[in-house]
Structures are given as C-alpha cells and as structure tokens.
C-alpha atoms as a PDB file:
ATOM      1  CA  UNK A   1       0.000   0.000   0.000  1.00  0.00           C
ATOM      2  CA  UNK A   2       2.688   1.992   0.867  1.00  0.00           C
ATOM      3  CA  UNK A   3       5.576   3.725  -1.892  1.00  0.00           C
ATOM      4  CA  UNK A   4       8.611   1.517  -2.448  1.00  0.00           C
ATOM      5  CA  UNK A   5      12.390   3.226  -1.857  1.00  0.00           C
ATOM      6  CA  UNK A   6      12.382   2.009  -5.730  1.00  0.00           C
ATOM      7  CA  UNK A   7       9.203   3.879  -6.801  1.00  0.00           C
ATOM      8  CA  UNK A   8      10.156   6.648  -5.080  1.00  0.00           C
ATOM      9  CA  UNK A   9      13.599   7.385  -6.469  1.00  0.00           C
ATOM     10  CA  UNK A  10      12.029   6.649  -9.895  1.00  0.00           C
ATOM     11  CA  UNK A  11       9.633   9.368  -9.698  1.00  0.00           C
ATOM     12  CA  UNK A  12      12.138  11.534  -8.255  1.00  0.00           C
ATOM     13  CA  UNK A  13      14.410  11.420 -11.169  1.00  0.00           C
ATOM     14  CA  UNK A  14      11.841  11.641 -13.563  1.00  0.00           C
ATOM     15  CA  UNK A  15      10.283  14.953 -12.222  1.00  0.00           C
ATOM     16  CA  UNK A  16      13.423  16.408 -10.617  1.00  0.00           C
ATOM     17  CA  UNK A  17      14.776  20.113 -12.203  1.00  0.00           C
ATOM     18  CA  UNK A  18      18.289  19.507 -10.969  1.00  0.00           C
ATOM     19  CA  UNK A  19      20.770  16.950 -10.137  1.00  0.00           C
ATOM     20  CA  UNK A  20      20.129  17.570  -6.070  1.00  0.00           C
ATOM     21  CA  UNK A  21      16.003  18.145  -6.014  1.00  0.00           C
ATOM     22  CA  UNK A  22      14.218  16.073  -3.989  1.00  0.00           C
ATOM     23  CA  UNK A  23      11.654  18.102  -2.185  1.00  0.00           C
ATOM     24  CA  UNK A  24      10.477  20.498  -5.373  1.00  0.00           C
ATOM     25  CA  UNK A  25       6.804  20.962  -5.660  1.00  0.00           C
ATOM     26  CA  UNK A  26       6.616  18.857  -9.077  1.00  0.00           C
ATOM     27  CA  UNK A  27       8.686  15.780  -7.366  1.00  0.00           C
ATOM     28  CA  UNK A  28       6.229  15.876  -4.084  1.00  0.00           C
ATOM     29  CA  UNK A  29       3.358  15.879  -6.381  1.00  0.00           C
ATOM     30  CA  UNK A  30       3.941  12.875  -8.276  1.00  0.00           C
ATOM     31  CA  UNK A  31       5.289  10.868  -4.967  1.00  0.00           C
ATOM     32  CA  UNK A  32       1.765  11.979  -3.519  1.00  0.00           C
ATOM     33  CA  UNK A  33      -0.274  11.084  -6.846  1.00  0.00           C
ATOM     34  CA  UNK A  34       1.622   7.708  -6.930  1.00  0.00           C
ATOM     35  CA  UNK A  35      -0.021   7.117  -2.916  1.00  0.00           C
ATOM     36  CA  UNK A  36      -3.460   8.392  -3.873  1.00  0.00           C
ATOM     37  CA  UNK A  37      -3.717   5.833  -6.972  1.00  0.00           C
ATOM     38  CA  UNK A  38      -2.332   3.341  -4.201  1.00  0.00           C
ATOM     39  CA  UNK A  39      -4.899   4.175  -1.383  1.00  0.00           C
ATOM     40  CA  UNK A  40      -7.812   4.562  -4.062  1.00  0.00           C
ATOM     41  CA  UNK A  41      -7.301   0.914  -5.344  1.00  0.00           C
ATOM     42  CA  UNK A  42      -6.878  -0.525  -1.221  1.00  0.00           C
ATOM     43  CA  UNK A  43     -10.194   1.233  -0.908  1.00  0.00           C
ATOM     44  CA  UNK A  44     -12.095   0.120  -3.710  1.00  0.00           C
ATOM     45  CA  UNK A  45     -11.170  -3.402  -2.160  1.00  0.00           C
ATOM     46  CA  UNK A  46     -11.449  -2.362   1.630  1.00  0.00           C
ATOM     47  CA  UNK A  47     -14.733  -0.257   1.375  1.00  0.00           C
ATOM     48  CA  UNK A  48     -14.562   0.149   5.275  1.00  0.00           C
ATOM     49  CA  UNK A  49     -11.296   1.076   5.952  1.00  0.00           C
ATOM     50  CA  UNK A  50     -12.445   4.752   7.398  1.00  0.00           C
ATOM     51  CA  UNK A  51      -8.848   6.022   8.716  1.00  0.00           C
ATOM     52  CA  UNK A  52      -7.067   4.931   5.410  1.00  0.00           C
ATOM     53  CA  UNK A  53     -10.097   7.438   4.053  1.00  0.00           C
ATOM     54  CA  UNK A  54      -8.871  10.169   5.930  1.00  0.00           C
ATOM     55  CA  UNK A  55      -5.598   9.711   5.162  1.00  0.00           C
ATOM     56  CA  UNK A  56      -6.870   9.914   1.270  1.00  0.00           C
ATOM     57  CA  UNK A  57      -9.161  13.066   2.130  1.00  0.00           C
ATOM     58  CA  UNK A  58      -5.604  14.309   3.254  1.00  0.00           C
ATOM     59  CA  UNK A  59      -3.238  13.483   0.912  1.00  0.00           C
ATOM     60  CA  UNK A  60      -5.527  14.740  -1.837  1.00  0.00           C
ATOM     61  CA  UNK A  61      -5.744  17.677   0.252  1.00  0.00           C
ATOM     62  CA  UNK A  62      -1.918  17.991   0.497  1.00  0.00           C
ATOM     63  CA  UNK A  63      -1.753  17.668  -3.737  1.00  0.00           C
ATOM     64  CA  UNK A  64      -4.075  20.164  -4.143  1.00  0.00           C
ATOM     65  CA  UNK A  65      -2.652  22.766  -2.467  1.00  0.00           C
ATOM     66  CA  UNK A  66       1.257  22.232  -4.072  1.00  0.00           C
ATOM     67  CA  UNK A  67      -0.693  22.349  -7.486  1.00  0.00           C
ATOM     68  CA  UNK A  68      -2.541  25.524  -6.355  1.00  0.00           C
ATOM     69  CA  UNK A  69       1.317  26.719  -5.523  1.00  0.00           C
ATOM     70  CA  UNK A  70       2.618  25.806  -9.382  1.00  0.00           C
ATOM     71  CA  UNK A  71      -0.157  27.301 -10.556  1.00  0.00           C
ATOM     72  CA  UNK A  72       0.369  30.605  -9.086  1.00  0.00           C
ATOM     73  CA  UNK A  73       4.021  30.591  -9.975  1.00  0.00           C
ATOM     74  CA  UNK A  74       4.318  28.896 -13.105  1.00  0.00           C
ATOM     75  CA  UNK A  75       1.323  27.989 -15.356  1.00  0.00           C
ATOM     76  CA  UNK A  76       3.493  26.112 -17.623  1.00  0.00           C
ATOM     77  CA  UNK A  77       4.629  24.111 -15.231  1.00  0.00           C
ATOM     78  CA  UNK A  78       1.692  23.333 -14.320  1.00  0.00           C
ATOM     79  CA  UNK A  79       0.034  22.367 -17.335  1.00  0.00           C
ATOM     80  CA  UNK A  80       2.919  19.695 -17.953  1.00  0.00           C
ATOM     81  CA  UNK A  81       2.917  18.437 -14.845  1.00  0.00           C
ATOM     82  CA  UNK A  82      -0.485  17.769 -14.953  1.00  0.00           C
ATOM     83  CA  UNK A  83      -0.979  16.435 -18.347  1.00  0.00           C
ATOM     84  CA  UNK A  84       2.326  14.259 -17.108  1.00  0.00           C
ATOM     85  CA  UNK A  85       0.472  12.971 -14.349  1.00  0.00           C
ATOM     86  CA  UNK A  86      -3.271  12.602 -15.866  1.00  0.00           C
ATOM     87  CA  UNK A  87      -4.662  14.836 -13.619  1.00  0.00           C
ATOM     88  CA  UNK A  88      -8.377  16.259 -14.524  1.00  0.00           C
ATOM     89  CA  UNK A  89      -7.476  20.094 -15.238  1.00  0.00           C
END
C-alpha cells in the first residue's frame, strides 16, 4: 500500500529540475499522486477502511494545495505536470 524506496527514487528522477532536487513541488506531487492511486485501489477493495479514508481526504488535500502553488508561480509548469500525471485540469 505503501511507496517503495524504488518507486520513489524513480519518480524523483523523472520529475526532478536539478541533479540535487528532492523536495520540489513537481517531485512531491507525483510521490503523492503515486499514494493516492495506491490508497484509491486498497479502498475500492477495503470499502470500510475509514482512517485509510482520511488519510486519502488528506493526501488529496496535500496535492491540491502544491498544485494551487505551481499554478500561481508557473502555469506552464503546471500544465505539464499535470498532463504528465493525468490529472483532470
């Protein structure tokens, strides 16, 4: 349910803008989408699994508000990270 070490650094050095990122907005948003996919399909199996819920509700919370952040300071890096990701917008 949780990220492997080996997802992880894959997604980091895919979305990464420099040889040392780690924490950018665009990196933390694709280790976070990669957990919500993984939480959506343990609930669609575990219908009454109410604290991994929350931890959705929060997660998706957490996304939302680092994508509100790209968007203010760069809408074309947003649009690629989203259309990168398959995000709705």
């Amino acid at each position: 349910m949780s990220i492997t070490a080996e997802k992880k650094t894959e997604l980091i050095s895919e979305f990464k803008k420099s040889d040392n990122d780690s924490g950018s907005p665009e990196v933390q948003i694709a280790v976070l989408s990669h957990r919500i996919a993984n939480l959506t399909e343990h609930l669609r199996s575990n219908m009454k699994d109410h604290s991994s819920r929350r931890g959705l509700l929060t997660l998706v919370a957490r996304r939302r508000s680092l994508l509100n952040y790209v968007k203010k300071n760069s809408e074309d890096t947003y649009k690629s990270l989203v259309e990168k990701l398959g995000l709705r917008k």
